[in-house]
PDB file of N, CA and C in Angstrom:
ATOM      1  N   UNK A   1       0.843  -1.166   0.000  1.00  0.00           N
ATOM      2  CA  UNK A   1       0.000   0.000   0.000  1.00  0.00           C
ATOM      3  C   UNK A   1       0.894   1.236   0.000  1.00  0.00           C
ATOM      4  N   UNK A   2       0.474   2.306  -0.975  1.00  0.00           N
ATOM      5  CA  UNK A   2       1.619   3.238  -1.116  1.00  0.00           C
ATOM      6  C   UNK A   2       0.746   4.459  -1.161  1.00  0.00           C
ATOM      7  N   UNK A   3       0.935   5.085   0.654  1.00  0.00           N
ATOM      8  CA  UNK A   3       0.130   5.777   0.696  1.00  0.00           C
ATOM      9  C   UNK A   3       0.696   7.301   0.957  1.00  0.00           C
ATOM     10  N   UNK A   4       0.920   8.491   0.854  1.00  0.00           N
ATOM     11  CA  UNK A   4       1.370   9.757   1.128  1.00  0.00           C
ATOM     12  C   UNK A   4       1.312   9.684   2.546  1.00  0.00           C
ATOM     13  N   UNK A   5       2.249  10.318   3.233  1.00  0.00           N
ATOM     14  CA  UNK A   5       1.544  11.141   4.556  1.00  0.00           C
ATOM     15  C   UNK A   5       0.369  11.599   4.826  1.00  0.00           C
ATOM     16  N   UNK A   6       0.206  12.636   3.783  1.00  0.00           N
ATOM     17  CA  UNK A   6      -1.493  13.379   3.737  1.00  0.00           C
ATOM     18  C   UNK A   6      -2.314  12.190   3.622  1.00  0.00           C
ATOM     19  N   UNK A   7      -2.634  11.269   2.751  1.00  0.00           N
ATOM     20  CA  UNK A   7      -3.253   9.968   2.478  1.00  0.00           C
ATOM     21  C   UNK A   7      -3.727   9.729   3.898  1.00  0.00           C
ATOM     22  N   UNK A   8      -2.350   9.256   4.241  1.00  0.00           N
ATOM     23  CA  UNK A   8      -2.695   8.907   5.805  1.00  0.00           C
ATOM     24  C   UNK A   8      -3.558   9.292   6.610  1.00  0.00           C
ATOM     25  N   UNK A   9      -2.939  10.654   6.941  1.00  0.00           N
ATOM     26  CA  UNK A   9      -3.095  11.832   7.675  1.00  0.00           C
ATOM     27  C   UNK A   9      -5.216  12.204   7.097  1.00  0.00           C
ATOM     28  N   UNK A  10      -5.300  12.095   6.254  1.00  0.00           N
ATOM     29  CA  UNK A  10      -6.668  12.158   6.147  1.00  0.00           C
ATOM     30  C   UNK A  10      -7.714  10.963   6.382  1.00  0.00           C
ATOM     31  N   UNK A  11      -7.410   9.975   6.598  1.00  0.00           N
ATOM     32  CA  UNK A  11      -7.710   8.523   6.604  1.00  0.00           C
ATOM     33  C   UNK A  11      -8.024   8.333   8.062  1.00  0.00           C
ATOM     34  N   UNK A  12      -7.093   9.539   8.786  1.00  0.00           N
ATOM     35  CA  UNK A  12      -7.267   9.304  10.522  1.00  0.00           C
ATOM     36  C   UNK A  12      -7.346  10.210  11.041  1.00  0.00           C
ATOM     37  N   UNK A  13      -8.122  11.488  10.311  1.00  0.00           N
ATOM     38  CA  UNK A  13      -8.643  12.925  10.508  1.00  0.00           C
ATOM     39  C   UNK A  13      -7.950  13.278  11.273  1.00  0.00           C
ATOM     40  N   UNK A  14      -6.436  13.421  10.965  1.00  0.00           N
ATOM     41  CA  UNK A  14      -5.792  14.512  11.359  1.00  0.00           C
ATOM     42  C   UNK A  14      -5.054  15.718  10.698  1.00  0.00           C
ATOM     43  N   UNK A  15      -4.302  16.200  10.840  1.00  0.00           N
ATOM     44  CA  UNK A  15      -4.190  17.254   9.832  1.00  0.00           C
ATOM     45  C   UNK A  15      -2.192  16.653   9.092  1.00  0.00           C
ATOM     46  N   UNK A  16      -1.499  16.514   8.499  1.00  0.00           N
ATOM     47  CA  UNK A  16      -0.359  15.828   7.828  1.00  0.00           C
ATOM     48  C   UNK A  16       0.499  16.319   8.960  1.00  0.00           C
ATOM     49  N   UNK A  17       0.749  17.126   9.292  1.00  0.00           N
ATOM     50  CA  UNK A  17       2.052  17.566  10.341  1.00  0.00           C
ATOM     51  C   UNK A  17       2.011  17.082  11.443  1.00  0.00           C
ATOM     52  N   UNK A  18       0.505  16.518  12.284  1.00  0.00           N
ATOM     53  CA  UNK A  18       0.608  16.059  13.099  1.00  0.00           C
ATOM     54  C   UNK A  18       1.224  14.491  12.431  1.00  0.00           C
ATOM     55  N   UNK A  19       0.536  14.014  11.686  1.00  0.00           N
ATOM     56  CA  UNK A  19       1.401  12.372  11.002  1.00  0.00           C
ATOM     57  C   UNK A  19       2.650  12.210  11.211  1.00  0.00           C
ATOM     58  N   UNK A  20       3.263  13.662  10.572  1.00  0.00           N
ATOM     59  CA  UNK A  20       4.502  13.517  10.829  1.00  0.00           C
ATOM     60  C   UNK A  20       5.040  13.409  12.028  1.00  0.00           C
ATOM     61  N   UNK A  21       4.602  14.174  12.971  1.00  0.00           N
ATOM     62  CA  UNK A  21       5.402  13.879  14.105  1.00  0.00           C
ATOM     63  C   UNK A  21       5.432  12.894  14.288  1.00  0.00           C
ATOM     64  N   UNK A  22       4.341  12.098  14.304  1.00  0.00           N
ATOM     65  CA  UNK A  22       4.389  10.402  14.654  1.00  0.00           C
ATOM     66  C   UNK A  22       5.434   9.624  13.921  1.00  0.00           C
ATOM     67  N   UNK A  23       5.537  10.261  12.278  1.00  0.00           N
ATOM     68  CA  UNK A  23       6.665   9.294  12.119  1.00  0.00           C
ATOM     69  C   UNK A  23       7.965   9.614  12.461  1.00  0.00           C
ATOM     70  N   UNK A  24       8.369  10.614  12.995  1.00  0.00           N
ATOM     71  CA  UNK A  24       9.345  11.051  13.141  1.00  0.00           C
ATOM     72  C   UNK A  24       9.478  11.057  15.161  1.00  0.00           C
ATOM     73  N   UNK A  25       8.666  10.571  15.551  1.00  0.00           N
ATOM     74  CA  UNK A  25       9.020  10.132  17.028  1.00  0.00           C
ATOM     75  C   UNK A  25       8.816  11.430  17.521  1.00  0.00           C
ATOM     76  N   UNK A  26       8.244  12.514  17.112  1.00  0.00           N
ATOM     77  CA  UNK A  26       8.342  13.084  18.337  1.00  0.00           C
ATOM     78  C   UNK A  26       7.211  13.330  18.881  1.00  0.00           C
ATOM     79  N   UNK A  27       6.043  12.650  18.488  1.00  0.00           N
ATOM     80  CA  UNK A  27       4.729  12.500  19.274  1.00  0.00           C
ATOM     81  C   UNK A  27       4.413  10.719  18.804  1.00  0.00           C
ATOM     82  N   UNK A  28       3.433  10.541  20.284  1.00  0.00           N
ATOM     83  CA  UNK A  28       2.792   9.270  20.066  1.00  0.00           C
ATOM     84  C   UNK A  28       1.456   9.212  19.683  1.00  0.00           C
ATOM     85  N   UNK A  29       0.981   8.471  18.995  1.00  0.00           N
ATOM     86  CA  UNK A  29      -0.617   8.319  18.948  1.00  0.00           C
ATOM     87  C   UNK A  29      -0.994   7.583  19.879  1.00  0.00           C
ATOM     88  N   UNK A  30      -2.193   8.350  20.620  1.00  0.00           N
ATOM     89  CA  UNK A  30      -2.882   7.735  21.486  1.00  0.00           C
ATOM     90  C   UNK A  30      -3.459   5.835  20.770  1.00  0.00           C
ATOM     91  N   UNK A  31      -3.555   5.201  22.264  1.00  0.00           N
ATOM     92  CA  UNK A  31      -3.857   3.675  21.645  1.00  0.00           C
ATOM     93  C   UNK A  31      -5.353   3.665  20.245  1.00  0.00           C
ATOM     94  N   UNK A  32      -6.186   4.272  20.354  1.00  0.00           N
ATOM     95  CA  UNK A  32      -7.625   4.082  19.620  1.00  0.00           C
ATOM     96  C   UNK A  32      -6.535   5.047  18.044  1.00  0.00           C
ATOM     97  N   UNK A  33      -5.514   5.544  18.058  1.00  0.00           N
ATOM     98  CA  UNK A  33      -5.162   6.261  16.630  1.00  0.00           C
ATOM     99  C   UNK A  33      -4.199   5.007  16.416  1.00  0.00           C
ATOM    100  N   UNK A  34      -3.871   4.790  17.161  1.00  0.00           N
ATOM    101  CA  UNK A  34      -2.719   3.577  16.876  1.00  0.00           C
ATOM    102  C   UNK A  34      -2.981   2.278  16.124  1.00  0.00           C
ATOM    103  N   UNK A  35      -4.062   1.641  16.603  1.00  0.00           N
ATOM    104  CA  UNK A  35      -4.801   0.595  15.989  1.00  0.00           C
ATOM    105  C   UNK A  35      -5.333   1.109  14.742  1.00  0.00           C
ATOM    106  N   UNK A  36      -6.360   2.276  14.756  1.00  0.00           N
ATOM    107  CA  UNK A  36      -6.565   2.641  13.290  1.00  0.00           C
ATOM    108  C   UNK A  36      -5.153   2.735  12.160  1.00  0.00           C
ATOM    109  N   UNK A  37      -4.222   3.726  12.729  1.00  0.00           N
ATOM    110  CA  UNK A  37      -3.077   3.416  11.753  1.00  0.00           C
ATOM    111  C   UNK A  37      -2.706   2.195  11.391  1.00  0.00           C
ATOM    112  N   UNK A  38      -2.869   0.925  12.264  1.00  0.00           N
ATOM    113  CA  UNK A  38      -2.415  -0.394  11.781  1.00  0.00           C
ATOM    114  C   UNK A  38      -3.131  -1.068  10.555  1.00  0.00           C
ATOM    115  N   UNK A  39      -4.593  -0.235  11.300  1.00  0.00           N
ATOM    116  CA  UNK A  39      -5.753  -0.793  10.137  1.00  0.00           C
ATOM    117  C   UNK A  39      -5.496  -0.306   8.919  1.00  0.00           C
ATOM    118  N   UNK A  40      -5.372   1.181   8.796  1.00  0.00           N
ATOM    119  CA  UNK A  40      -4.768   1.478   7.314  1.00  0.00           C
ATOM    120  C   UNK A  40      -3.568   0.997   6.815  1.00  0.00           C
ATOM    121  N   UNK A  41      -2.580   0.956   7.350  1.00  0.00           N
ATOM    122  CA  UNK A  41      -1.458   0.306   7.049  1.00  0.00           C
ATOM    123  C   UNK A  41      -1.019  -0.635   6.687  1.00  0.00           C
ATOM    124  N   UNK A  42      -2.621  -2.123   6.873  1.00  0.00           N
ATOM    125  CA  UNK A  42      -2.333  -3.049   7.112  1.00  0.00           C
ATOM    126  C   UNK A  42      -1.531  -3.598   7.465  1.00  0.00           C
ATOM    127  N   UNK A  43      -0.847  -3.464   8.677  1.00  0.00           N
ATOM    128  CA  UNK A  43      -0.235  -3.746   9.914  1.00  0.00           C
ATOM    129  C   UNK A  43      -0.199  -4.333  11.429  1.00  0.00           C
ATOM    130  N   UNK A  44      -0.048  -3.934  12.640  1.00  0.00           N
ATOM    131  CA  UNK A  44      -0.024  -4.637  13.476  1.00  0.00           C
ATOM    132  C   UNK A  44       0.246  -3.252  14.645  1.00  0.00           C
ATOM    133  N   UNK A  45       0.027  -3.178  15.375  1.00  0.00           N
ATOM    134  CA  UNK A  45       0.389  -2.192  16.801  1.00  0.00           C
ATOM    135  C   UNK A  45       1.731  -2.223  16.692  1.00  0.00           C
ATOM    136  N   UNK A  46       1.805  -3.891  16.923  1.00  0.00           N
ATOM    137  CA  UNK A  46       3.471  -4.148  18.000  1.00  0.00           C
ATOM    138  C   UNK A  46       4.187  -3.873  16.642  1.00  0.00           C
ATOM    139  N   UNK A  47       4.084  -4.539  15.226  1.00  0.00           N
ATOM    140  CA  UNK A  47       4.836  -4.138  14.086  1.00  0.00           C
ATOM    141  C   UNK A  47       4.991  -2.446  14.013  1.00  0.00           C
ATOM    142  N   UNK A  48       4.091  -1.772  14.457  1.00  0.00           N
ATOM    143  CA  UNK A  48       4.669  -0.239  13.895  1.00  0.00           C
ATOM    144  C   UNK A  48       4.780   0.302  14.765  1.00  0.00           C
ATOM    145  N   UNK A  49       5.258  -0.265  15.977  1.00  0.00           N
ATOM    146  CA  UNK A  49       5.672   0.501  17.061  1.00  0.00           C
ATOM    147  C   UNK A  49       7.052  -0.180  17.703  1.00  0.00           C
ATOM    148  N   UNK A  50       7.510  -1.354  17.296  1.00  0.00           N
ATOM    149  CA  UNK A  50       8.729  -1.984  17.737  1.00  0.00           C
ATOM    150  C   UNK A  50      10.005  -1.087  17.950  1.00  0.00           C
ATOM    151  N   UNK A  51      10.626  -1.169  18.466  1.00  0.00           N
ATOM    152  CA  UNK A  51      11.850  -0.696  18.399  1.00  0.00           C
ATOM    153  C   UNK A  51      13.091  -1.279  19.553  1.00  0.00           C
ATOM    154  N   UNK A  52      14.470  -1.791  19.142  1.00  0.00           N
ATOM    155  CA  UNK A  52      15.328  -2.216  19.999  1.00  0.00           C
ATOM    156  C   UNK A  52      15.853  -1.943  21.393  1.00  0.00           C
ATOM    157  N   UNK A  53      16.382  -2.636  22.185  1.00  0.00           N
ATOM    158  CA  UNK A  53      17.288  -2.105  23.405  1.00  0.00           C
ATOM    159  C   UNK A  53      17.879  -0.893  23.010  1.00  0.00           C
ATOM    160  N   UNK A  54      18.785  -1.147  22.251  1.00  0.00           N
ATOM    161  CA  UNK A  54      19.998  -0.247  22.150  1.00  0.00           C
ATOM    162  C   UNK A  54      19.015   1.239  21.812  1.00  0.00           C
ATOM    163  N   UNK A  55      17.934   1.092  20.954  1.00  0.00           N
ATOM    164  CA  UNK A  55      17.601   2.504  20.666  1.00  0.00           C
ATOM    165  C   UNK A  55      16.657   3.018  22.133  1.00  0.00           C
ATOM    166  N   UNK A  56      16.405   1.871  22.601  1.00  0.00           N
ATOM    167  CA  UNK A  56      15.985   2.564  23.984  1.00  0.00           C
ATOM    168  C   UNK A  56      16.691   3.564  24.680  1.00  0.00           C
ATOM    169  N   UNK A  57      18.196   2.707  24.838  1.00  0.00           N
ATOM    170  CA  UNK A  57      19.037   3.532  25.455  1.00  0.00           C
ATOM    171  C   UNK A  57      19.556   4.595  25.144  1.00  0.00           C
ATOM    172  N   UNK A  58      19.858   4.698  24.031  1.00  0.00           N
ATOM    173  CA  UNK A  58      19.990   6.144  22.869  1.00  0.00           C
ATOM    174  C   UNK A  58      18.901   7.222  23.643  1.00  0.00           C
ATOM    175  N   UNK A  59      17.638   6.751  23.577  1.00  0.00           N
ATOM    176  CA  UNK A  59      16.466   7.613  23.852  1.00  0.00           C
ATOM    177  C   UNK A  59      16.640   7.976  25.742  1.00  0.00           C
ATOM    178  N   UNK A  60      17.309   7.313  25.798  1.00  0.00           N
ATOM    179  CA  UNK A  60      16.984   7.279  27.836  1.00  0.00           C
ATOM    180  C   UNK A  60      18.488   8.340  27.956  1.00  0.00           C
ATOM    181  N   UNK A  61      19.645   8.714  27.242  1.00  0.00           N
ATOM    182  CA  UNK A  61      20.673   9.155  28.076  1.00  0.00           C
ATOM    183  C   UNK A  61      20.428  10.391  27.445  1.00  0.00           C
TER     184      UNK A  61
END
């Protein structure tokens, strides 16, 4: 599925800049936006939200 940001971003009535932050980590979607993004995405929660130890720790110091 090859969808724009905006695509997105309209799909889950928000406005594109907020999208972005999400993809760019510096905001989270609440759990009920989260699941919808999976749904468009055809995806998974835990798939588009995974991320490693090591980048934990990156994020924690």
């Amino acid at each position: 599925m090859n969808l724009t940001q905006s695509q997105v971003a309209d799909k889950l009535g928000i406005r594109a800049s907020s999208y972005q932050r999400f993809e760019s980590g510096l905001r989270i979607p609440r759990v009920g936006m989260a699941i919808q993004l999976a749904h468009i995405l055809n995806s998974s929660v835990e798939h588009l939200f995974q991320f490693s130890t090591s980048e934990m720790d990156k994020k924690e110091s």
